[in-house]
Protein backbone atom coordinates (compact mmCIF):
# COMPACT_ATOMS: atom_id res chain seq x y z
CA UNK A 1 42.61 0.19 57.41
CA UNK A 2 43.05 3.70 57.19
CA UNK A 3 44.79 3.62 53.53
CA UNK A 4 42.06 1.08 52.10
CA UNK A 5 39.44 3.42 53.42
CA UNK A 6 40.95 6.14 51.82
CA UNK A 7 42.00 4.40 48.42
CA UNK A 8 38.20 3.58 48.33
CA UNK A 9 36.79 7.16 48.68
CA UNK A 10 39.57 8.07 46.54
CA UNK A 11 38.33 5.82 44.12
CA UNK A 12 34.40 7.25 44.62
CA UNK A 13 35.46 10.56 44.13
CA UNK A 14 37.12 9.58 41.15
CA UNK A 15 34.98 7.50 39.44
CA UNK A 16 32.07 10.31 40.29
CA UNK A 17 33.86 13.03 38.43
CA UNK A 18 33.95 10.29 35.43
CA UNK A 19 30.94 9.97 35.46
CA UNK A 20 29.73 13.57 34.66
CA UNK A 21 31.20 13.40 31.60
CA UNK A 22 28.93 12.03 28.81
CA UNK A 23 30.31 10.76 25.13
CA UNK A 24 27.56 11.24 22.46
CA UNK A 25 27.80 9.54 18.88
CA UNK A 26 26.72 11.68 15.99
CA UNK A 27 23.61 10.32 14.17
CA UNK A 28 24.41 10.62 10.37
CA UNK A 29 21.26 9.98 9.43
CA UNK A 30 19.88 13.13 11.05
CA UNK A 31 22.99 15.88 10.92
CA UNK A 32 23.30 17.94 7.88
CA UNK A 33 25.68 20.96 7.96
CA UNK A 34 24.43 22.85 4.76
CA UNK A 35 26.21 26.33 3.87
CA UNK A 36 24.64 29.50 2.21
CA UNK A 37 26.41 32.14 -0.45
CA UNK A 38 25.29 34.66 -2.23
CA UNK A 39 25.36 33.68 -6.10
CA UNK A 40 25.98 37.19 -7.79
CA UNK A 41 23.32 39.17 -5.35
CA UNK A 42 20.93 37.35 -7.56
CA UNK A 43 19.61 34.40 -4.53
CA UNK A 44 21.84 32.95 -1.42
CA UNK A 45 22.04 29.07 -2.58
CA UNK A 46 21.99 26.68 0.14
CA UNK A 47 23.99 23.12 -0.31
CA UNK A 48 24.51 20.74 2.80
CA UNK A 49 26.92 17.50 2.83
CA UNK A 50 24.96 14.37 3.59
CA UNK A 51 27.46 12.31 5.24
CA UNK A 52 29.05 13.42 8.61
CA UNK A 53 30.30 11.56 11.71
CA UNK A 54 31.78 12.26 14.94
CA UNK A 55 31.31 13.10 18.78
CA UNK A 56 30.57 15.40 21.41
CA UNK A 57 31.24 15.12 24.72
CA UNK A 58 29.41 17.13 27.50
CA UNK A 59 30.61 17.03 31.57
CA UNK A 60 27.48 19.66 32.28
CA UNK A 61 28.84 19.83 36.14
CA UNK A 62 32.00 21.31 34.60
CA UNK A 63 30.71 23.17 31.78
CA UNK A 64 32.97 21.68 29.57
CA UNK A 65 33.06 18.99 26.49
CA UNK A 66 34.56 18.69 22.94
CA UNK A 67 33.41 18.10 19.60
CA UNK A 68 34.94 16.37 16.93
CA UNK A 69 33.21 16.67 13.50
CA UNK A 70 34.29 14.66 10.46
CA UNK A 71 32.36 16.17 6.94
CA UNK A 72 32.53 13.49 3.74
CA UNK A 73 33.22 16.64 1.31
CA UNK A 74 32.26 13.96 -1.46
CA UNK A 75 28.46 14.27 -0.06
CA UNK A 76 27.72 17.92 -1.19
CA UNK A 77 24.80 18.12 -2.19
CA UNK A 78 23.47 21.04 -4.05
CA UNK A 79 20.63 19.77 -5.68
CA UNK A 80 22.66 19.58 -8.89
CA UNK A 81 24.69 16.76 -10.38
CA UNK A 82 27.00 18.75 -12.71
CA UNK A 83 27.21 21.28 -10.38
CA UNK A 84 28.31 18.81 -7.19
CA UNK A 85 31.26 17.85 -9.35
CA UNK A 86 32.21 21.66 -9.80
CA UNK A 87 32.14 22.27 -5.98
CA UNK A 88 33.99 19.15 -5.72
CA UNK A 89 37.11 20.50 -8.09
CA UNK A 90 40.13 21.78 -7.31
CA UNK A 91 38.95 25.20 -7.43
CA UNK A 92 36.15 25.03 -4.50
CA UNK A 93 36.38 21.78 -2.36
CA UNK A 94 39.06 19.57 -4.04
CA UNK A 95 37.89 16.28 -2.88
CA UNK A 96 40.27 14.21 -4.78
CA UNK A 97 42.99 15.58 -2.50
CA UNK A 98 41.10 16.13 0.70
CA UNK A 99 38.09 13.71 0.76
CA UNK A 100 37.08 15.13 4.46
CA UNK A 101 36.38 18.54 6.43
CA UNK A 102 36.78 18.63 10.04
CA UNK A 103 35.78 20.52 13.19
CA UNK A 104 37.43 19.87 16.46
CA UNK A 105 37.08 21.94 20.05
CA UNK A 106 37.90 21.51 23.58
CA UNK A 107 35.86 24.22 24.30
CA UNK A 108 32.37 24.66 24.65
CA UNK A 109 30.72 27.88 26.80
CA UNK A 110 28.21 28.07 28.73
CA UNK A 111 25.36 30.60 30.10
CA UNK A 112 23.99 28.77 33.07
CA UNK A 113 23.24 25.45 31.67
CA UNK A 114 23.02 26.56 28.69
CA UNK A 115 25.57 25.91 26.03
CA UNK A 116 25.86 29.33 23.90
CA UNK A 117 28.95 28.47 21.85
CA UNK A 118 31.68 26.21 21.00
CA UNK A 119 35.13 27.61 19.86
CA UNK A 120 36.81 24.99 17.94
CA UNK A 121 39.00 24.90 14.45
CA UNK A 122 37.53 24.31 11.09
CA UNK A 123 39.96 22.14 8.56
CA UNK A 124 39.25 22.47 4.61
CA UNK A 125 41.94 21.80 2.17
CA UNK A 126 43.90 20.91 4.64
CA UNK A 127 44.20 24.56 6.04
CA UNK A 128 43.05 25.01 9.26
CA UNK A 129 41.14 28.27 10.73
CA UNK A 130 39.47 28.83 13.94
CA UNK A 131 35.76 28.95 14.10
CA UNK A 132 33.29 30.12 16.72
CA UNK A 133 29.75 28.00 16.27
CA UNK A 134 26.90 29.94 17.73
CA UNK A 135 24.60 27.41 19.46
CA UNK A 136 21.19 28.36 18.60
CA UNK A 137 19.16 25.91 20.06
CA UNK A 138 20.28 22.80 22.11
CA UNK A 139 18.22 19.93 23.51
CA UNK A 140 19.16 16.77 25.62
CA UNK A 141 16.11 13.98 26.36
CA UNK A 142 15.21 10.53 26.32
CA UNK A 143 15.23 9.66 22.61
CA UNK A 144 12.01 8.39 22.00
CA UNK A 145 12.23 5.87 19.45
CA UNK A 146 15.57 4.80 20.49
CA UNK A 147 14.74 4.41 23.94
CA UNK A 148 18.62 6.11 24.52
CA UNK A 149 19.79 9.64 25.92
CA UNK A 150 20.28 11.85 22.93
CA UNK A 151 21.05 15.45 22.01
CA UNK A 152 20.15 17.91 19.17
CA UNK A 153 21.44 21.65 18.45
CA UNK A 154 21.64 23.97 15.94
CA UNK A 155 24.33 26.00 15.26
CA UNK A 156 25.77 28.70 12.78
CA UNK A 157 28.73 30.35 12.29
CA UNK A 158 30.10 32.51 8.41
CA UNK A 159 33.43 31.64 7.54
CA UNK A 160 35.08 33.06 3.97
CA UNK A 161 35.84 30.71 1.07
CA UNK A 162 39.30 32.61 0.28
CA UNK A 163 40.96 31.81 4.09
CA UNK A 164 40.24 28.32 2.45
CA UNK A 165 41.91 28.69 -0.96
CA UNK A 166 38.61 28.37 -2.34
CA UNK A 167 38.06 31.69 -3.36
CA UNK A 168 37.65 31.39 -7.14
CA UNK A 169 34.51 33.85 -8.26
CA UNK A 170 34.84 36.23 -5.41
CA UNK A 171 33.08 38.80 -4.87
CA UNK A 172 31.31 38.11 -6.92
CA UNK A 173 30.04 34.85 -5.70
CA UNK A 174 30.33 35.33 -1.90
CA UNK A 175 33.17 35.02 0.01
CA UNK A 176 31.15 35.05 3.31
CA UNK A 177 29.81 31.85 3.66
CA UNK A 178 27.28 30.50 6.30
CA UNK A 179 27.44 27.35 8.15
CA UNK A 180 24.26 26.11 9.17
CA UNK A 181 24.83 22.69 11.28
CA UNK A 182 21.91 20.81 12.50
CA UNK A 183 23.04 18.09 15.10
CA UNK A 184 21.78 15.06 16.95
CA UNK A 185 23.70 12.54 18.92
CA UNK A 186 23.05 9.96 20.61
CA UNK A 187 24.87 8.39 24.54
CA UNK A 188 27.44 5.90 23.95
């Protein structure tokens, strides 16, 4: 009686700590990273890549989760036909060969209950970098025209275009880019 008793708190406990932990799936319809670069000191032009996918997953008990970010490079968007197939070349983005961008992390920081950050590792051309995303804002409510838990954030971060073999133009175009990632997901 004894060992069923304690298989079954066992079990509790177990199934409690599960349950702090909550998968969220990225809406594609409203996340847009979009990245800024000076264009010869003239103006800072602003893209963004209209496809993305993914998940995040938040235990806020443990102030812990993960993020896994997959970016359709073919979906820059700059505004500009002609000049979405130049980004897309081999010299900038190279789609042909590497159709996707990623950002993965196991670790996301917290101030309070407050998520401030999320260290992860940024993939372009297949080369692979590690990236801190500053997490400017970040919101989790009742969604509420889905009727569904749901989280938005904002985050930035400046990486440079030549640790991705994209460096072609430099300095004169800029090498320091900046990420700008708005975010919403919504509970699996």
């Amino acid at each position: 009686m004894k060992r069923i008793a304690f298989l079954i708190v066992t079990s509790v406990i177990a199934t409690s700590a599960l349950a702090a932990q909550e998968t969220y799936v990225i809406d594609g319809t409203h996340t847009y990273p979009r990245f800024s670069y000076s264009h010869f000191g003239f103006s800072t032009q602003i893209s963004r890549f209209d496809k993305t996918s993914g998940h995040i997953v938040i235990d806020r008990e443990a102030k812990t989760g993960s993020v896994n970010v997959i970016i359709t490079t073919t979906s820059v968007d700059t505004g500009y036909p002609l000049f979405n197939e130049h980004i897309q070349g081999v010299d900038f983005l190279d789609t042909a060969k590497y159709p996707t961008a990623t950002f993965t992390s196991n670790k996301v920081n917290f101030d309070g209950e407050k998520i401030v950050s999320v260290d992860g590792t940024l993939t372009l051309k297949g080369i692979s970098k590690p990236v801190t995303l500053e997490v400017i804002s970040f919101q989790c409510m009742l969604h509420p025209m889905l009727n569904k838990d749901a989280c938005g954030a904002n985050a930035t971060a400046v990486v440079k275009r030549t640790d991705f073999n994209m460096g072609k133009y430099a300095p004169n175009v800029g090498d320091e880019v900046t990420l700008n990632i708005a975010v919403e997901a919504v509970k699996e």
